[in-house]
Protein backbone atom coordinates (compact mmCIF):
# COMPACT_ATOMS: atom_id res chain seq x y z
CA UNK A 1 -43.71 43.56 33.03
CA UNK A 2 -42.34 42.29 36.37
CA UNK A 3 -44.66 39.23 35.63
CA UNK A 4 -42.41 38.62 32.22
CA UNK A 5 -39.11 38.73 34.59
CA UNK A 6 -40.54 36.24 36.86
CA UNK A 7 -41.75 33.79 34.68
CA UNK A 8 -38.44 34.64 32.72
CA UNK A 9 -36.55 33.82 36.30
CA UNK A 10 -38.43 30.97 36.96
CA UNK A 11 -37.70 29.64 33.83
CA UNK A 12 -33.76 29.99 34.05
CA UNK A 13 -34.19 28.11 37.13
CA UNK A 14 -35.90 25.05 36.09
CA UNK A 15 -33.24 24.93 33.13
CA UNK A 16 -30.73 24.78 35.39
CA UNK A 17 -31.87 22.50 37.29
CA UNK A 18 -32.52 20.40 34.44
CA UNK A 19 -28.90 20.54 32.93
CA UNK A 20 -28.05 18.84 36.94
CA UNK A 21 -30.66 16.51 36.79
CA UNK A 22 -29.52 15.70 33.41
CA UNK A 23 -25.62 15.02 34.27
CA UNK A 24 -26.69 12.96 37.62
CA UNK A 25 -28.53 10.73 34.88
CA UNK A 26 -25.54 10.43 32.95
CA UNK A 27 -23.29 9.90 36.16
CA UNK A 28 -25.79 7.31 36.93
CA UNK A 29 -25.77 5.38 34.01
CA UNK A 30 -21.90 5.11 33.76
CA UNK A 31 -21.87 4.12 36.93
CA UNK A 32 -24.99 0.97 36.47
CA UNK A 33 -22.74 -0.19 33.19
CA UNK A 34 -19.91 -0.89 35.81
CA UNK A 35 -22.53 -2.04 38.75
CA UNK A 36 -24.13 -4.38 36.17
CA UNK A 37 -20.73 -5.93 35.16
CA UNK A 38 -19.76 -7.10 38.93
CA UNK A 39 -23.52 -8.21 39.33
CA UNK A 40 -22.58 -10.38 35.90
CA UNK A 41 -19.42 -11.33 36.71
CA UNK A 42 -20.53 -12.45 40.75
CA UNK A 43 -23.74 -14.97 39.77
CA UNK A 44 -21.37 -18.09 38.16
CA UNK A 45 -19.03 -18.20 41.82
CA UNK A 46 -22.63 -18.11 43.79
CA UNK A 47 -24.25 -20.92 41.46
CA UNK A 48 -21.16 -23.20 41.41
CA UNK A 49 -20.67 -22.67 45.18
CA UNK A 50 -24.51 -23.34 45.56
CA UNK A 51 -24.09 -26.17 43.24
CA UNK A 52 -21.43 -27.71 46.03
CA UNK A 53 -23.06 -27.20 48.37
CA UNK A 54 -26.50 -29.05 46.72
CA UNK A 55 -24.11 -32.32 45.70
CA UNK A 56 -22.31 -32.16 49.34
CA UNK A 57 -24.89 -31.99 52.11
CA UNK A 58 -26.74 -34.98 53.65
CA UNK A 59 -28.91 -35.27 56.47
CA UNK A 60 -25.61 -36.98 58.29
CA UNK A 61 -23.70 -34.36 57.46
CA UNK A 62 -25.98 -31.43 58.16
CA UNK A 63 -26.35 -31.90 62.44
CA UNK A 64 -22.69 -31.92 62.16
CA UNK A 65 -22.12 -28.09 60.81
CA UNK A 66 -23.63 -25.73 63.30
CA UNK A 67 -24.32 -22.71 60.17
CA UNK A 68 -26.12 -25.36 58.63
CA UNK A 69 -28.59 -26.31 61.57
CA UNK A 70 -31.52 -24.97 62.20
CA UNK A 71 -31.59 -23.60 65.89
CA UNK A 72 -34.95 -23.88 68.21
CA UNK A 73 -37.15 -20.65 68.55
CA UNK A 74 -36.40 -18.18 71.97
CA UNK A 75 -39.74 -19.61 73.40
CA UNK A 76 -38.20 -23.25 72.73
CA UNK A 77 -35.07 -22.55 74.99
CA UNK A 78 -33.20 -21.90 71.72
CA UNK A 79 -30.76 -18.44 70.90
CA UNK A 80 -32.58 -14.81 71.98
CA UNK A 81 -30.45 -12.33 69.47
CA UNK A 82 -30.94 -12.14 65.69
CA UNK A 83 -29.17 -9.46 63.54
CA UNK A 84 -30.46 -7.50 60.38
CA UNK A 85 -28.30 -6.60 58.20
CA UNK A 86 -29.67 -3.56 56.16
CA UNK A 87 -28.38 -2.37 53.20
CA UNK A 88 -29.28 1.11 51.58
CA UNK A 89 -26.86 3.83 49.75
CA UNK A 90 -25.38 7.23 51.28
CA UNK A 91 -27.07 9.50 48.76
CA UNK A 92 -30.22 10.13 47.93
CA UNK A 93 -32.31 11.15 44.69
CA UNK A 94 -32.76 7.63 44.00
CA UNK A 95 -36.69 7.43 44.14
CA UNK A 96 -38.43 4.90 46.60
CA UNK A 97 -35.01 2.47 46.44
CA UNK A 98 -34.01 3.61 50.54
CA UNK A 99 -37.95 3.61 51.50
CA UNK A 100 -38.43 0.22 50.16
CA UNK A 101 -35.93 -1.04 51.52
CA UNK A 102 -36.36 0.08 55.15
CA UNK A 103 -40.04 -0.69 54.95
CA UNK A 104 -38.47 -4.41 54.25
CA UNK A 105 -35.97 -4.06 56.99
CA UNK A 106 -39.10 -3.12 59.64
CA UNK A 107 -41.13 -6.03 58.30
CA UNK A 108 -38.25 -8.08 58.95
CA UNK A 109 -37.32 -6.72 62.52
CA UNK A 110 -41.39 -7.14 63.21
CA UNK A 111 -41.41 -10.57 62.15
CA UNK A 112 -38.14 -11.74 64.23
CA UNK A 113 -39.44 -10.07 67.66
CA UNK A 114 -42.61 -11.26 67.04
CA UNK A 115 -41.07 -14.92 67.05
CA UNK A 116 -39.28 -13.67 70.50
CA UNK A 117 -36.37 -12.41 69.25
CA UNK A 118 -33.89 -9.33 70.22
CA UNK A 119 -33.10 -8.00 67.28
CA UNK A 120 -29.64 -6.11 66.63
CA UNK A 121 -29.39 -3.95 63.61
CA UNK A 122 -25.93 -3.88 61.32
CA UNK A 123 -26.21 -0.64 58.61
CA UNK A 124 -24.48 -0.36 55.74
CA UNK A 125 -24.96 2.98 54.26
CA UNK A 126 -26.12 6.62 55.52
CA UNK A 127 -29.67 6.55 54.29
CA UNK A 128 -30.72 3.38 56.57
CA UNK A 129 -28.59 4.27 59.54
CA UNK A 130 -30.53 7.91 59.71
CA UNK A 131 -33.71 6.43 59.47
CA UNK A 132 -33.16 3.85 62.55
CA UNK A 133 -31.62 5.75 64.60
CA UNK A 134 -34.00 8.94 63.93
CA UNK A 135 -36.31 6.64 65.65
CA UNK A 136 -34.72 5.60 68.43
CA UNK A 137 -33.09 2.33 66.81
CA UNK A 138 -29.39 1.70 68.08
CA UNK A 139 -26.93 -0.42 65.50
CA UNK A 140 -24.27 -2.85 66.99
CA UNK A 141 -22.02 -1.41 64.00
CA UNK A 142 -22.26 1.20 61.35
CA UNK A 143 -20.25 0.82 57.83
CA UNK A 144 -20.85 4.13 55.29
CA UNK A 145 -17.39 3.32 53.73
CA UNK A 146 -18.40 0.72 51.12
CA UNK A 147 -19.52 2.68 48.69
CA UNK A 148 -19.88 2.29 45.19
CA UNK A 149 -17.33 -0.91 44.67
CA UNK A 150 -18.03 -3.51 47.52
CA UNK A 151 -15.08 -5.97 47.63
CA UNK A 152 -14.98 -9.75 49.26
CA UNK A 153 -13.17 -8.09 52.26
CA UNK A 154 -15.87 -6.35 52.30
CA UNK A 155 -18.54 -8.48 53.02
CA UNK A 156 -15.80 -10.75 55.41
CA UNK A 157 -15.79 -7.80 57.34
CA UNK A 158 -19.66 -7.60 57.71
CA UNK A 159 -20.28 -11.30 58.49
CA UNK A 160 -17.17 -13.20 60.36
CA UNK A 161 -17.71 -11.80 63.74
CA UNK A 162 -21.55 -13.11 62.92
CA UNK A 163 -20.66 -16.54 61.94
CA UNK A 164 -18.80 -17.13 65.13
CA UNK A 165 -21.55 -15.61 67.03
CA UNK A 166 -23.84 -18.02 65.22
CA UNK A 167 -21.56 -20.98 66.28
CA UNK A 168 -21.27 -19.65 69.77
CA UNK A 169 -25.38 -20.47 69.92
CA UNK A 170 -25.87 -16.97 70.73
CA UNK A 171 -27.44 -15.89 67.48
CA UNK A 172 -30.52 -17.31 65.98
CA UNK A 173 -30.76 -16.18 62.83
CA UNK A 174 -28.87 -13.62 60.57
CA UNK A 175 -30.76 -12.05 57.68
CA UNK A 176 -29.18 -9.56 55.34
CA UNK A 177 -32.64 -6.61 53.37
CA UNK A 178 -30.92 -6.06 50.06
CA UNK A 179 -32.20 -4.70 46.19
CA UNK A 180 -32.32 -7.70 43.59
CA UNK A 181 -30.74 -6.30 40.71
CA UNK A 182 -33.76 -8.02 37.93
CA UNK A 183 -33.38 -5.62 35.44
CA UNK A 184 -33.31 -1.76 35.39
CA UNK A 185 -36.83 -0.76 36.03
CA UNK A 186 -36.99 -3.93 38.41
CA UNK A 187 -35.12 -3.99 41.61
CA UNK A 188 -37.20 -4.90 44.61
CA UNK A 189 -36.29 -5.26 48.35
CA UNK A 190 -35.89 -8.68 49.57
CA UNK A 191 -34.77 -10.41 52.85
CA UNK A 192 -32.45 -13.21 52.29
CA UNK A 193 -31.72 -15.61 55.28
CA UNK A 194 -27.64 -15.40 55.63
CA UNK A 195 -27.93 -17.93 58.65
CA UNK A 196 -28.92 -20.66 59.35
CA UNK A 197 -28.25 -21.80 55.50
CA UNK A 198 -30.57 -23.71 53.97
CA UNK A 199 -29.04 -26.18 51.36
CA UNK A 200 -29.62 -24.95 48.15
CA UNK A 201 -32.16 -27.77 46.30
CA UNK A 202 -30.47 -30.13 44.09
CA UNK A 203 -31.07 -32.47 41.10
CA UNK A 204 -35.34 -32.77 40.87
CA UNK A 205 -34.87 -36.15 39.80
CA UNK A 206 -33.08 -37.11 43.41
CA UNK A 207 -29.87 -38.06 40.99
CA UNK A 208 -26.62 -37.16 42.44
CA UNK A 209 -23.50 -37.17 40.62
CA UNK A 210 -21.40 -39.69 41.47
CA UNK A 211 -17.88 -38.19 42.42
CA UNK A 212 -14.69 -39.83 43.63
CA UNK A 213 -14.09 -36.88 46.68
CA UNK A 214 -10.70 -35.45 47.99
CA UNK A 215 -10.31 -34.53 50.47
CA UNK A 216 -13.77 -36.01 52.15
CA UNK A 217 -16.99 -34.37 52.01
CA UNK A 218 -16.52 -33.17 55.54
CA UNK A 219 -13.57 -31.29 54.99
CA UNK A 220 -14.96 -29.74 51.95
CA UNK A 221 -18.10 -28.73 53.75
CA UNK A 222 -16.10 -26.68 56.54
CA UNK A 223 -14.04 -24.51 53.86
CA UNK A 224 -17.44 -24.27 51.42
CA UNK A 225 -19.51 -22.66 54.45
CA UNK A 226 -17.92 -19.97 55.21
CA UNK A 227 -17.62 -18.97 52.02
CA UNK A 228 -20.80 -19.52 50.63
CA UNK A 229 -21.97 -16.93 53.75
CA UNK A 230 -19.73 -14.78 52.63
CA UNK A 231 -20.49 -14.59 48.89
CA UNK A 232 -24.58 -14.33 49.84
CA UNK A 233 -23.43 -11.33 51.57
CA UNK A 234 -20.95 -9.87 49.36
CA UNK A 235 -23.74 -10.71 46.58
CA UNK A 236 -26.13 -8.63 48.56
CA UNK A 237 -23.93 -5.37 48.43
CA UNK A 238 -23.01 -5.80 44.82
CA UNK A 239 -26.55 -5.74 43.84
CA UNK A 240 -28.05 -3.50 46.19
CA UNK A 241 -25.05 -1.34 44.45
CA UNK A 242 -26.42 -2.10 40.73
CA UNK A 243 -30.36 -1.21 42.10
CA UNK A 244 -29.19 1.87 43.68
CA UNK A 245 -27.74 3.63 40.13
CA UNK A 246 -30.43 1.68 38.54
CA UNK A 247 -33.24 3.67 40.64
CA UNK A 248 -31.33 6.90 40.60
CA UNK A 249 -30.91 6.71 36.88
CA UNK A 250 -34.82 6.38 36.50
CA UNK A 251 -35.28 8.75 39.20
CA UNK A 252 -33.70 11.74 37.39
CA UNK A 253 -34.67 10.63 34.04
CA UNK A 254 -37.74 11.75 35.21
CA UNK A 255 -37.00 14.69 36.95
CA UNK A 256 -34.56 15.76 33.54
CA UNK A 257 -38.29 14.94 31.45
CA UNK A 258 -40.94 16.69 33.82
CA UNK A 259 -38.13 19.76 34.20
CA UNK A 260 -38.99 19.65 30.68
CA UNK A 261 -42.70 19.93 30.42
CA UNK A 262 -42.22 22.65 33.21
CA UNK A 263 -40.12 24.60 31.25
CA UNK A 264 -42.56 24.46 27.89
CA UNK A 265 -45.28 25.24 29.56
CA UNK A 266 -43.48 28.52 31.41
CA UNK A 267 -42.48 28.96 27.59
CA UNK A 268 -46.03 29.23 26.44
CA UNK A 269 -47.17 31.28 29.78
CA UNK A 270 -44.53 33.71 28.95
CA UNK A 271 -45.59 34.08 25.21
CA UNK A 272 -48.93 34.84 25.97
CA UNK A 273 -48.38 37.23 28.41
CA UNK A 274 -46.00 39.07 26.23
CA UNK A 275 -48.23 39.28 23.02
CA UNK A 276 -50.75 40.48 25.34
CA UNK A 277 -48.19 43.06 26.45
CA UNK A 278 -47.32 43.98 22.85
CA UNK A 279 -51.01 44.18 21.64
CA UNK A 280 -51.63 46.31 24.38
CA UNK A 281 -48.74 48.74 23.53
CA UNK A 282 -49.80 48.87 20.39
CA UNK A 283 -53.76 49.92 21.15
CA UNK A 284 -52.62 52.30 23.23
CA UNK A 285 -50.14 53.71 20.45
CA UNK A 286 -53.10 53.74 17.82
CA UNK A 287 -55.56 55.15 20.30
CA UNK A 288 -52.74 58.03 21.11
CA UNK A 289 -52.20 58.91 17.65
CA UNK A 290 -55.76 59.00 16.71
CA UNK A 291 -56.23 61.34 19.84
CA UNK A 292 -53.61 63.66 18.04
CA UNK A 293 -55.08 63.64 15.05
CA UNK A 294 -58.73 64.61 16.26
């Protein structure tokens, strides 16, 4: 009997713990309709700024933007610091998404000290900060207030003091770990170099468009920068964002499906026992009365 009640308590539990796993998965995929819609709505201002950027640059032009030349190695005589910018979310229940990414952060960090580097760590969001600093990492600044709707102000905020730090020559290189939103099951970690920018690629062919420019490319170039750091940056929080309720949406999906195998197979446990239990009772009530009657 008390092994009834237990399987009987154990099976109240994992229903319950279903119904939360179940609402977190609904929570979750409210939220990735909305995450998916910025992610959407951000990719045309990237390409056409990208696009700009392609039909602006020349070689001329290029050694005359510092975020747009490429600075000599620490072993060269060139900048010492670099900062990684590491995205992750403040909850968890979201499968591997934080441990992918800070395996891609430490990669990252590796890679830059192994070229000579001091690397300087920037943490947006609980889960990464805990990790680094549980092992004796130190950040030069901390943001868990982003959230779940990262704004342009946002990313400004992450990246201005960076750009200037860039132009100062004392930064070498500024890379931002983020989740590439591909699809729903598909969001993997990826290191995207912030600065120096490299020019996005432009028509195969060689052909460039032939436009009558105002004001001159120059000018163009030195509003365009700053913005086009920005937006990889605000890009980067918008779809870490999107693989973050992605993840946790498949995460509890399959905690809501196993929770349910659990529970059947308690089910069955539990029916066994008790038509054991019941045959038994009723042996011993046959083997009573026949004891009566002889």
């Amino acid at each position: 009997m008390s092994k009834s009640r237990a399987l009987k308590g154990r099976i109240r539990s994992v229903t319950n713990t279903r119904k939360i796993t179940r609402t977190m998965e609904l929570v979750a995929t409210s939220k990735l309709k909305r995450a998916q819609d910025r992610v959407v709505a951000a990719r045309p201002y990237a390409e056409a700024l990208a696009e700009v950027i392609a039909d602006l640059v020349t070689p001329d032009l290029a050694d005359r933007f510092p975020l747009l030349r490429q600075p000599l190695k620490p072993a060269e005589g060139g900048p010492s610091h670099a900062v990684v910018i590491l995205i992750t979310s403040n909850r968890g229940l979201a499968g591997g998404f934080n441990a992918n990414l800070i395996k891609e952060a430490r990669r990252r960090i590796e890679a830059l000290e192994a070229e000579g580097y001091t690397v300087e760590l920037v943490g947006v969001g609980r889960k990464g900060i805990g990790f680094f600093k549980y092992i004796g990492r130190t950040f030069r600044s901390e943001r868990i207030d982003i959230a779940d709707r990262p704004t342009a102000e946002h990313a400004a905020s992450l990246v201005e003091s960076l750009m200037a730090e860039y132009i100062s020559g004392r930064l070498g290189a500024v890379v931002l770990v983020q989740s590439t939103f591909l699809s729903v099951l598909n969001t993997p970690p990826q290191a995207v170099t912030v600065l120096p920018i490299t020019p996005p690629e432009g028509d195969a062919g060689g052909h460039r468009p032939d436009y009558i420019l105002s004001p001159d490319p120059a000018t163009l170039l030195e509003d365009v920068l700053p913005r086009y750091v920005r937006n990889v940056v605000f890009r980067g929080l918008v779809e870490t964002v999107a693989a973050e309720q992605a993840s946790r949406r498949t995460a509890m999906k399959n905690a809501t499906d196993n929770a349910g195998d659990i529970i059947e197979a308690l089910k069955r446990t539990y029916n066994r026992q008790r038509q054991a239990q019941i045959t038994q009772e009723i042996a011993e009530l046959v083997g009573g009365a026949a004891a009566l009657q002889g």
